[in-house]
PDB file of N, CA and C in Angstrom:
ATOM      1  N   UNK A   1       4.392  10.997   1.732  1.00  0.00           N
ATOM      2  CA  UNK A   1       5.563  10.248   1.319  1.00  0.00           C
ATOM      3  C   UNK A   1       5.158   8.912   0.694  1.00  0.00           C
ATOM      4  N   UNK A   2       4.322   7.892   1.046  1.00  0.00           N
ATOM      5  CA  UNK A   2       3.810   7.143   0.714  1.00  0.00           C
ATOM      6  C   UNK A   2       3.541   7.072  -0.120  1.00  0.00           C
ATOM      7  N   UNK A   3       2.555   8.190  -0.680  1.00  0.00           N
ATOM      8  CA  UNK A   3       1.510   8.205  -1.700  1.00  0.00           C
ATOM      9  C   UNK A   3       2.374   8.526  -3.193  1.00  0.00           C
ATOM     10  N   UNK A   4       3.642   8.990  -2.898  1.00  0.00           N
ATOM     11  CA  UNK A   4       4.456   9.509  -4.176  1.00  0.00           C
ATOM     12  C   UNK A   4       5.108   8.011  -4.575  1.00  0.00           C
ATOM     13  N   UNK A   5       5.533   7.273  -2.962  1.00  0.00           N
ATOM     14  CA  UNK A   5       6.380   5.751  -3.795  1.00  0.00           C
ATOM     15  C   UNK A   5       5.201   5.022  -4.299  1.00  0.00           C
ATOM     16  N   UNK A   6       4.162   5.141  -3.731  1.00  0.00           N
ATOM     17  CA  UNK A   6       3.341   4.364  -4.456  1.00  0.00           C
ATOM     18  C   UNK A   6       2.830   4.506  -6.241  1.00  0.00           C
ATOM     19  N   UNK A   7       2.810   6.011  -6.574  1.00  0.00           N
ATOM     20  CA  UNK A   7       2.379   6.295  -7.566  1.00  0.00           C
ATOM     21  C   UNK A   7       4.293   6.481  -8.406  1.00  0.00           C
ATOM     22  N   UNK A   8       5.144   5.761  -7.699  1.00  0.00           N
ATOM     23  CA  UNK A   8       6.374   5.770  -8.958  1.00  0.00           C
ATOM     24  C   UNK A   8       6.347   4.107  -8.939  1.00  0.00           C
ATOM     25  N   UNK A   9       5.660   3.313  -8.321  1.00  0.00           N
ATOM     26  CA  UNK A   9       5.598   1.920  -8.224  1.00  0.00           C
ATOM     27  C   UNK A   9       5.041   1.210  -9.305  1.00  0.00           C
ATOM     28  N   UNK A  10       5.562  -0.028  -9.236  1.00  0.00           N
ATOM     29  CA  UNK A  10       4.571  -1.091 -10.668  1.00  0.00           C
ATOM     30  C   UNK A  10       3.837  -1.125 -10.242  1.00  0.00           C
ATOM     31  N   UNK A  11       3.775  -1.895  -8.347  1.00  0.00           N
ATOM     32  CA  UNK A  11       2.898  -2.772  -7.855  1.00  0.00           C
ATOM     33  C   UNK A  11       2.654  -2.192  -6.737  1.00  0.00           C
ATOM     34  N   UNK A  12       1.534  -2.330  -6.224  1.00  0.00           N
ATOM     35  CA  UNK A  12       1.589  -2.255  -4.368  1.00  0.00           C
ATOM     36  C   UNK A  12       1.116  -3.539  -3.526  1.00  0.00           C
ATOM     37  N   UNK A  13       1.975  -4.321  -2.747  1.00  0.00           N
ATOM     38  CA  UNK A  13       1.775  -5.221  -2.439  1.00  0.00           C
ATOM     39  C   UNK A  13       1.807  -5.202  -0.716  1.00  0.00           C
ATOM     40  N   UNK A  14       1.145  -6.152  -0.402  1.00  0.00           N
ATOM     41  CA  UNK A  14       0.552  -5.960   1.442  1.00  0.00           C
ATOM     42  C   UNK A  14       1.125  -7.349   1.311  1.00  0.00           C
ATOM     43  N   UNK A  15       1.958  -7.575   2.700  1.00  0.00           N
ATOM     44  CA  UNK A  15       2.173  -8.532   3.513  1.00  0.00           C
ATOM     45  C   UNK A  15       1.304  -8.793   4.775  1.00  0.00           C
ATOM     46  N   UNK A  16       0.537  -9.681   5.300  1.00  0.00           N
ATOM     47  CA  UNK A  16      -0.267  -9.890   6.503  1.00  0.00           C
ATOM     48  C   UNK A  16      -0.507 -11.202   6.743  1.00  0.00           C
ATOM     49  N   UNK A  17      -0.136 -11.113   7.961  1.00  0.00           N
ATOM     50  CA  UNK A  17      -0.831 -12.117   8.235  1.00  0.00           C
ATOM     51  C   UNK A  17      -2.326 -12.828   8.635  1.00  0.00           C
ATOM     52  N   UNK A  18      -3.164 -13.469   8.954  1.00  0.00           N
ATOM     53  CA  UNK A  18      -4.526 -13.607   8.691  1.00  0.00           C
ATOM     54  C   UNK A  18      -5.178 -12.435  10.016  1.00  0.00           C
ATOM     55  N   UNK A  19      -4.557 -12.763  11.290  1.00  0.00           N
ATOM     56  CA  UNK A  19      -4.780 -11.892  12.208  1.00  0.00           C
ATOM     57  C   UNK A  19      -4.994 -10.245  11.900  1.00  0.00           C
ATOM     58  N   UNK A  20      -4.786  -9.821  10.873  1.00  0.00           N
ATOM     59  CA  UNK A  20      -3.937  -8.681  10.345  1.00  0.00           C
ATOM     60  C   UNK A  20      -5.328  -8.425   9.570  1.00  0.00           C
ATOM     61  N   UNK A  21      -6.089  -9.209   8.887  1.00  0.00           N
ATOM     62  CA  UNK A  21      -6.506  -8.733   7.709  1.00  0.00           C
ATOM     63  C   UNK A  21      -8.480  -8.252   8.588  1.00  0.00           C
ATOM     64  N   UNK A  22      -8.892  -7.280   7.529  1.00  0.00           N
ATOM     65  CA  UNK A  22     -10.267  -7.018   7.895  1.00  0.00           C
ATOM     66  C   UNK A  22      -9.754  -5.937   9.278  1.00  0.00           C
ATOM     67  N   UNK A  23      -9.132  -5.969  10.116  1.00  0.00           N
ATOM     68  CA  UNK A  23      -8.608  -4.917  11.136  1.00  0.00           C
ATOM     69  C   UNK A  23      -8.380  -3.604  10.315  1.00  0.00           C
ATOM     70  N   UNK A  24      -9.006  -2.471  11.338  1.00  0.00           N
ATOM     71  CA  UNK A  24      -8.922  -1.128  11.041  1.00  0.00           C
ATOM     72  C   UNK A  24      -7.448  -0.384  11.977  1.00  0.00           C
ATOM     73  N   UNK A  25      -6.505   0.551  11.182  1.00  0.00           N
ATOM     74  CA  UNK A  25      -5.845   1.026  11.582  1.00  0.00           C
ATOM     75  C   UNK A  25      -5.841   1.726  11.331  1.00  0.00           C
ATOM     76  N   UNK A  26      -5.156   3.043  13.034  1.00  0.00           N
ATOM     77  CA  UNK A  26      -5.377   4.402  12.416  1.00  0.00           C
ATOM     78  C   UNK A  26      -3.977   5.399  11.686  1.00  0.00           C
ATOM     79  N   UNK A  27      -3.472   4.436  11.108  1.00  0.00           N
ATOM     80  CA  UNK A  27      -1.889   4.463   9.737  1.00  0.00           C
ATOM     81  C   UNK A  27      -2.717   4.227   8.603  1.00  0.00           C
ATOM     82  N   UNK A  28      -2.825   5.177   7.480  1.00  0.00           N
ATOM     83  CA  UNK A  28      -3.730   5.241   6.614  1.00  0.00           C
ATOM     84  C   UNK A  28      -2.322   5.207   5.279  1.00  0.00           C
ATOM     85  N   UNK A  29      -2.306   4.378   4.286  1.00  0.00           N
ATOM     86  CA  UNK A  29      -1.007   4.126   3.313  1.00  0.00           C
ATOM     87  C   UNK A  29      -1.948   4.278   2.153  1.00  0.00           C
ATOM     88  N   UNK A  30      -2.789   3.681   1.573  1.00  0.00           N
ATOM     89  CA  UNK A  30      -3.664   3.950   0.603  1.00  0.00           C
ATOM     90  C   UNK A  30      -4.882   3.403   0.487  1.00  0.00           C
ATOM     91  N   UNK A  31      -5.744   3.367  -0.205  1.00  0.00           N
ATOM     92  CA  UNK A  31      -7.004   2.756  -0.531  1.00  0.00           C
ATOM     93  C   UNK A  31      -6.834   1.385  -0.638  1.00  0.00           C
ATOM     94  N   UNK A  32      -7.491   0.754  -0.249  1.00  0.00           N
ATOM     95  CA  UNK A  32      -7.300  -0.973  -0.690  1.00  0.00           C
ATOM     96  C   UNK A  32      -7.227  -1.486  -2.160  1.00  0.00           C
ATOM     97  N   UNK A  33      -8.149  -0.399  -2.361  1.00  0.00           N
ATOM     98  CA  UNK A  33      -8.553  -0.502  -3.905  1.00  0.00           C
ATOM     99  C   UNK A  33      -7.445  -0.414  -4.548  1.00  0.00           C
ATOM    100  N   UNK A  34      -6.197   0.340  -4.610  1.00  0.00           N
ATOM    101  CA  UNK A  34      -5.085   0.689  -5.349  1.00  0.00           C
ATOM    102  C   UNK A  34      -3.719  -0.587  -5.066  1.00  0.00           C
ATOM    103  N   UNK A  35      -4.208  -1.764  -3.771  1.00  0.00           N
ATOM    104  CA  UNK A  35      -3.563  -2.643  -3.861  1.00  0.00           C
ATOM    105  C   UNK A  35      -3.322  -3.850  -4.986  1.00  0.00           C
ATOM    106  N   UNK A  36      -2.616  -4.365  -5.546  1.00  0.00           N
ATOM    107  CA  UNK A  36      -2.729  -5.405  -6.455  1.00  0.00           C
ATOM    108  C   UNK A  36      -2.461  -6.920  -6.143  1.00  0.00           C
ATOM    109  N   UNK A  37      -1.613  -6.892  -5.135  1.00  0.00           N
ATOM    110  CA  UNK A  37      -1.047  -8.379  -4.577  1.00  0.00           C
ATOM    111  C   UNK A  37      -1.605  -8.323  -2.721  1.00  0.00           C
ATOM    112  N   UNK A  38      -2.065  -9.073  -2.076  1.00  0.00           N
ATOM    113  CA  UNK A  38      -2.012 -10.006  -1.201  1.00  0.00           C
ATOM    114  C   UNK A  38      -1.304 -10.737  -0.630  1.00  0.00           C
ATOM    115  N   UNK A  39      -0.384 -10.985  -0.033  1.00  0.00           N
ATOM    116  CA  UNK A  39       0.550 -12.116   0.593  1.00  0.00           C
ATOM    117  C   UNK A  39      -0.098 -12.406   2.228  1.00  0.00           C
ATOM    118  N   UNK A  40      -0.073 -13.223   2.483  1.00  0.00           N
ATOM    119  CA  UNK A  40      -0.647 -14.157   3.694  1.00  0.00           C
ATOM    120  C   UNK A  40      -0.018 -15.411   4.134  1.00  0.00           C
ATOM    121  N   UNK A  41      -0.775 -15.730   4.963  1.00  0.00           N
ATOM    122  CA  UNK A  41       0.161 -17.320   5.601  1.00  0.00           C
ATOM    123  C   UNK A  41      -1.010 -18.681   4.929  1.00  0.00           C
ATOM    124  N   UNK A  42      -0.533 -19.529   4.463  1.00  0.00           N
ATOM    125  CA  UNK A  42      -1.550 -20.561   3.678  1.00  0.00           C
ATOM    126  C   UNK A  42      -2.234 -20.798   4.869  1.00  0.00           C
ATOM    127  N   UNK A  43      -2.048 -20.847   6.397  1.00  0.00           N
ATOM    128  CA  UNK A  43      -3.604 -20.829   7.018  1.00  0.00           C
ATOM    129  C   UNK A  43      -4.893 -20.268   7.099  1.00  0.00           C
ATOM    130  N   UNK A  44      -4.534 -18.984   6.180  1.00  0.00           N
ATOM    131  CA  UNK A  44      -5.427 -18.217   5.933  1.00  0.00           C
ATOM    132  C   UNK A  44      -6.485 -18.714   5.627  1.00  0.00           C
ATOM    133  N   UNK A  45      -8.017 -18.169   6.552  1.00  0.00           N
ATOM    134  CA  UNK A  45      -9.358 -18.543   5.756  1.00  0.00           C
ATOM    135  C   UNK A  45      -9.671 -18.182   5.129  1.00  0.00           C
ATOM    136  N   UNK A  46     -10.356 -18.939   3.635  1.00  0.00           N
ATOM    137  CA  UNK A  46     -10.831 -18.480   2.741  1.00  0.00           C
ATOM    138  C   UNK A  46     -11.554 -17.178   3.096  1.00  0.00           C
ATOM    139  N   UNK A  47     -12.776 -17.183   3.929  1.00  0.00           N
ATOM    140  CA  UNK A  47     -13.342 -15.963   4.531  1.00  0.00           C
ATOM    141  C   UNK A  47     -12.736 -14.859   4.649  1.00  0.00           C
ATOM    142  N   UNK A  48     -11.429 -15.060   5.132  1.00  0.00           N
ATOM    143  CA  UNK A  48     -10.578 -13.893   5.699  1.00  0.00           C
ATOM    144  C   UNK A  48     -10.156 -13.177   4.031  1.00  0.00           C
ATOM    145  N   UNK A  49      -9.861 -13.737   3.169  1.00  0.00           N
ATOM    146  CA  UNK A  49      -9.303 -13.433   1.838  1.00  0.00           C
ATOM    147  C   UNK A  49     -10.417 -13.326   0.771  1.00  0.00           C
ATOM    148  N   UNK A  50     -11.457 -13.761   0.639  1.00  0.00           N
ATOM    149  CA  UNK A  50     -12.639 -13.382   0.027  1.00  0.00           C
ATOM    150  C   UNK A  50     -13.088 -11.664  -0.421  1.00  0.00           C
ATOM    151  N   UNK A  51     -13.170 -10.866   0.605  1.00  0.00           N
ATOM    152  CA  UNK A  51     -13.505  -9.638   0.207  1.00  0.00           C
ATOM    153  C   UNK A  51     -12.014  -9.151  -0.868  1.00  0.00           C
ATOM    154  N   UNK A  52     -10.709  -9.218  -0.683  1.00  0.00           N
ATOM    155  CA  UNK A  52     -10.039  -8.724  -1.646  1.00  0.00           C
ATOM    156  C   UNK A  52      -9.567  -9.269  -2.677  1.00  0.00           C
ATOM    157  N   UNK A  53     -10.311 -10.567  -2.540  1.00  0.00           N
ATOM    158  CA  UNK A  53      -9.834 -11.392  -3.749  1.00  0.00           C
ATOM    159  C   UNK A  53     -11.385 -10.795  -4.466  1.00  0.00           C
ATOM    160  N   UNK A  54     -12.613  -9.811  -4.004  1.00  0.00           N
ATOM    161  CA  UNK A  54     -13.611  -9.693  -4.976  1.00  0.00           C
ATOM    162  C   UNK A  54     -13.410  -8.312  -5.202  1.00  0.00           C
ATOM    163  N   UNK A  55     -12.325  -7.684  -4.613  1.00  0.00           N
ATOM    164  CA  UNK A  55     -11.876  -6.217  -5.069  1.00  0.00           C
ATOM    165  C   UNK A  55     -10.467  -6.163  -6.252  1.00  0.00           C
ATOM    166  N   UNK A  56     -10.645  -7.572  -6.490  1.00  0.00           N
ATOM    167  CA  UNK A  56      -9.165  -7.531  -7.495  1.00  0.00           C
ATOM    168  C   UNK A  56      -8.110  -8.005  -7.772  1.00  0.00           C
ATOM    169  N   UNK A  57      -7.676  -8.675  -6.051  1.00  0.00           N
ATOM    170  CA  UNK A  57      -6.096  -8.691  -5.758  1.00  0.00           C
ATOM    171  C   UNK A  57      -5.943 -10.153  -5.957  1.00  0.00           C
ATOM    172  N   UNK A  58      -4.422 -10.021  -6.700  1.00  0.00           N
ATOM    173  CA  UNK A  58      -4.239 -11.272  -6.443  1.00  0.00           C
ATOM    174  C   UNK A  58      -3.715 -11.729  -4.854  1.00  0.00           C
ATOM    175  N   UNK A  59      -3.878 -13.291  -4.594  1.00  0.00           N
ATOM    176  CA  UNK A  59      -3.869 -13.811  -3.226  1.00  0.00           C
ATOM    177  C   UNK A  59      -2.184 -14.483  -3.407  1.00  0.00           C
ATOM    178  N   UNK A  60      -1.827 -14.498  -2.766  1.00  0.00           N
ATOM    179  CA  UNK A  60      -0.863 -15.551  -2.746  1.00  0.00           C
ATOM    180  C   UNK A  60      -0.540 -15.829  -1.421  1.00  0.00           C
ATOM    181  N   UNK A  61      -0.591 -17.480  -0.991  1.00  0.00           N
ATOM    182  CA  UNK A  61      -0.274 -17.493   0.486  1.00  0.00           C
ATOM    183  C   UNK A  61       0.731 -18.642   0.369  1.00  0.00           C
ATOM    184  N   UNK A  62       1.712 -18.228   1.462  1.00  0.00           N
ATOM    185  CA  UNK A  62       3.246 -18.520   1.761  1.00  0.00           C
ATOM    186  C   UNK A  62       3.017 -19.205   2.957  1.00  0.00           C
TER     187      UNK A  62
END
């Protein structure tokens, strides 16, 4: 089900918070790789946002 809204989508965008990010879950939605946007909390560490800001995504923190 996922995989069809995703592929009728512009964008695929992740909401998380910093706690959230680099954690493995076993709810599998898509490849990271196929994400485009980032959303986070501006406490976010750079560290924490580094690996997908070098896979692509844009960051934006709220």
């Amino acid at each position: 089900m996922f995989r069809k809204m995703l592929k009728q989508s512009k964008e695929a965008i992740v909401v998380a918070d910093a706690s959230k990010l680099g954690q493995v879950s076993p709810a599998f939605i898509c490849p990271a790789g196929e994400i485009q946007m980032l959303i986070t909390g501006v406490s976010t560490p750079d560290e924490a946002v580094a690996p997908f800001e070098q896979m692509g995504m844009r960051i934006l923190r709220v």
